[in-house]
C-alpha atoms as a PDB file:
ATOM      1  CA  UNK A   1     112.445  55.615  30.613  1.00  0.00           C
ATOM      2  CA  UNK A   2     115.162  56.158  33.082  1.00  0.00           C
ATOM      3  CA  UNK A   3     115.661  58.808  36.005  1.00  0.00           C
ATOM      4  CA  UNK A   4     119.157  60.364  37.043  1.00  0.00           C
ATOM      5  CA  UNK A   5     119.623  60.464  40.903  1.00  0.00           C
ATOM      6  CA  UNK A   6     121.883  62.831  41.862  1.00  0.00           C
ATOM      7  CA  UNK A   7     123.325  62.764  45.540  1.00  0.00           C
ATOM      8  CA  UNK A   8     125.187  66.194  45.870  1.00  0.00           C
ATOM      9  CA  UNK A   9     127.107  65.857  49.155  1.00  0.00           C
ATOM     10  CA  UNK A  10     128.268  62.079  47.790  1.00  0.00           C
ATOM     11  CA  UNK A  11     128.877  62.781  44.532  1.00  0.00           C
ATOM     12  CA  UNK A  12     127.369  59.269  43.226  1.00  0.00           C
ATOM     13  CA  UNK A  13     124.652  59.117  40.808  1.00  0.00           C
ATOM     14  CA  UNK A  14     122.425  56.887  40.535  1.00  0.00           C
ATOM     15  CA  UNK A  15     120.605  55.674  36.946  1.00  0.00           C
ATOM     16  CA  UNK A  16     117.058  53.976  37.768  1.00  0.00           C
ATOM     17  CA  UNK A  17     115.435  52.269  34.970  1.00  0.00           C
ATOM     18  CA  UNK A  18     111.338  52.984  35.126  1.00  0.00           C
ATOM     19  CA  UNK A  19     108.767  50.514  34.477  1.00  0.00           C
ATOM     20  CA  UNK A  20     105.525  51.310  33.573  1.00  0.00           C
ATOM     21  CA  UNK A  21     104.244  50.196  37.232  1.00  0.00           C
ATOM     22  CA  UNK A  22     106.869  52.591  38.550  1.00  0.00           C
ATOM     23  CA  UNK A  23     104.969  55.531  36.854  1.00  0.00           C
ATOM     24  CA  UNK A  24     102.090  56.309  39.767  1.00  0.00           C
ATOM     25  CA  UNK A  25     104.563  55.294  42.860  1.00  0.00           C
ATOM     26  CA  UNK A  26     105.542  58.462  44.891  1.00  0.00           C
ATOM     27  CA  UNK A  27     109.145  59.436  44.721  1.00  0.00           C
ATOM     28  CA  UNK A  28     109.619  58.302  48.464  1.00  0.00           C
ATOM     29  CA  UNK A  29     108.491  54.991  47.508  1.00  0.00           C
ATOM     30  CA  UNK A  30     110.278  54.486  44.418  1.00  0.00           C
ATOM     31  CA  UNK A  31     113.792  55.129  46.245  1.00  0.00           C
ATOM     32  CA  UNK A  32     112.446  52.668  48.855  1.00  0.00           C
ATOM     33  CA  UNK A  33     112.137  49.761  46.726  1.00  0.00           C
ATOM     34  CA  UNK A  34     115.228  50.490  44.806  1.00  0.00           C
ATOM     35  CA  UNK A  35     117.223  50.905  47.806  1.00  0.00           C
ATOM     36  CA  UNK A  36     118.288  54.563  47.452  1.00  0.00           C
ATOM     37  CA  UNK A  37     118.770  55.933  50.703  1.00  0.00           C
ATOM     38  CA  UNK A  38     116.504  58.742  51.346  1.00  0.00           C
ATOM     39  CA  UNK A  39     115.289  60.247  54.751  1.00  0.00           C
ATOM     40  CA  UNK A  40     111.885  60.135  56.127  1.00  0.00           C
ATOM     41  CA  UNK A  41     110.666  59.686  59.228  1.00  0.00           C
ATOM     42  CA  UNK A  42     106.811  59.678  58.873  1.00  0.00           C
ATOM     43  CA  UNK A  43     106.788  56.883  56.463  1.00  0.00           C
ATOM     44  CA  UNK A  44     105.443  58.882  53.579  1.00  0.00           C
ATOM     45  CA  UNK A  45     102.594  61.295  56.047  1.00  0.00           C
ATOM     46  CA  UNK A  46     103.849  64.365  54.554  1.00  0.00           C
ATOM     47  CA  UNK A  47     104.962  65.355  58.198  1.00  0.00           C
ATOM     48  CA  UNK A  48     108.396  65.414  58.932  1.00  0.00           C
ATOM     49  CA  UNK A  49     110.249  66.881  55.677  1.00  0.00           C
ATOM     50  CA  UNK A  50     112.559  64.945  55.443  1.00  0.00           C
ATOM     51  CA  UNK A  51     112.589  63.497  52.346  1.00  0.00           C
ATOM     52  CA  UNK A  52     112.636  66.533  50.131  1.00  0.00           C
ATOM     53  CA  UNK A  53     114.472  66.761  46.538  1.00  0.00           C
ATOM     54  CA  UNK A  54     115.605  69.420  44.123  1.00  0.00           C
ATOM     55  CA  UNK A  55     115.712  71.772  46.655  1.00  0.00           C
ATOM     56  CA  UNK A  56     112.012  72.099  47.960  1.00  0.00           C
ATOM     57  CA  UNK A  57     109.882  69.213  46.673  1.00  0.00           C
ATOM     58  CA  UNK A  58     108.723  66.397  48.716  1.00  0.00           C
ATOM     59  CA  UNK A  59     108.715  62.952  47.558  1.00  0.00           C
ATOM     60  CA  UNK A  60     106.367  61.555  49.261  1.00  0.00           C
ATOM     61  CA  UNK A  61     103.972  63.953  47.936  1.00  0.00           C
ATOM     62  CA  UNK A  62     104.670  63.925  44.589  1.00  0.00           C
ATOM     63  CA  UNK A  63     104.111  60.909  41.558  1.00  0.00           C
ATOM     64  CA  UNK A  64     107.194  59.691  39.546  1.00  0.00           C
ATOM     65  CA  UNK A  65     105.135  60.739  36.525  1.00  0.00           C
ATOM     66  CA  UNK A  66     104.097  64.542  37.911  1.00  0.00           C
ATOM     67  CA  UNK A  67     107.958  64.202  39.037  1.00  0.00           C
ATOM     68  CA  UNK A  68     108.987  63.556  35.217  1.00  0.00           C
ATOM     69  CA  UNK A  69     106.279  65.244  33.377  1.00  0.00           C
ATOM     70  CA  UNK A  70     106.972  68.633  35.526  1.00  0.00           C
ATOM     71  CA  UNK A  71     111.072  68.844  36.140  1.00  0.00           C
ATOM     72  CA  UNK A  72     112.609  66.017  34.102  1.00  0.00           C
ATOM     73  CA  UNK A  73     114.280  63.271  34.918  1.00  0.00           C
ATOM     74  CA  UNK A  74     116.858  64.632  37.180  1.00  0.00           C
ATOM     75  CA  UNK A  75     116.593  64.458  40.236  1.00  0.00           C
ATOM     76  CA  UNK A  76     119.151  66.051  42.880  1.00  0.00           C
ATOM     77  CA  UNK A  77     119.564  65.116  46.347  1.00  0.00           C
ATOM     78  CA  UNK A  78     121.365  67.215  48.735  1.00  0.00           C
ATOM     79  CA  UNK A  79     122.267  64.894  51.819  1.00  0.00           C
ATOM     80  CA  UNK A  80     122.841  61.555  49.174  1.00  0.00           C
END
């Protein structure tokens, strides 16, 4: 399974490759470990709304499999 990052001010797109493991990880923490720049100041605390994609989710709050299983497996980024 793969995911399609897309960072809309930058214009670069990013193509993650999903384990199995990858599955329960928040969003937030999935760009984390493969080192796609993504804001947060709160470190995942639901707090400072930072880290919000397609328009008005946050990704610290929400699985890579609700992520998939709900929207797809495109995901946009407006400041990336």
């Amino acid at each position: 399974m793969q995911l399609t990052i897309n960072g809309l001010a930058s214009k670069n797109i990013f193509q993650v490759s999903l384990a199995d493991s990858d599955l329960q990880k928040t969003m937030l923490n999935l760009f984390r470990e493969k080192e796609i720049p993504i804001a947060s100041s709160c470190r995942g605390e639901r707090i400072c709304h930072k880290c919000v994609i397609n328009d008005d989710l946050l990704s610290c709050a929400i699985t890579v499999s609700d992520f998939i299983f709900k929207h797809g497996n495109i995901v946009d980024v407006s400041y990336l």
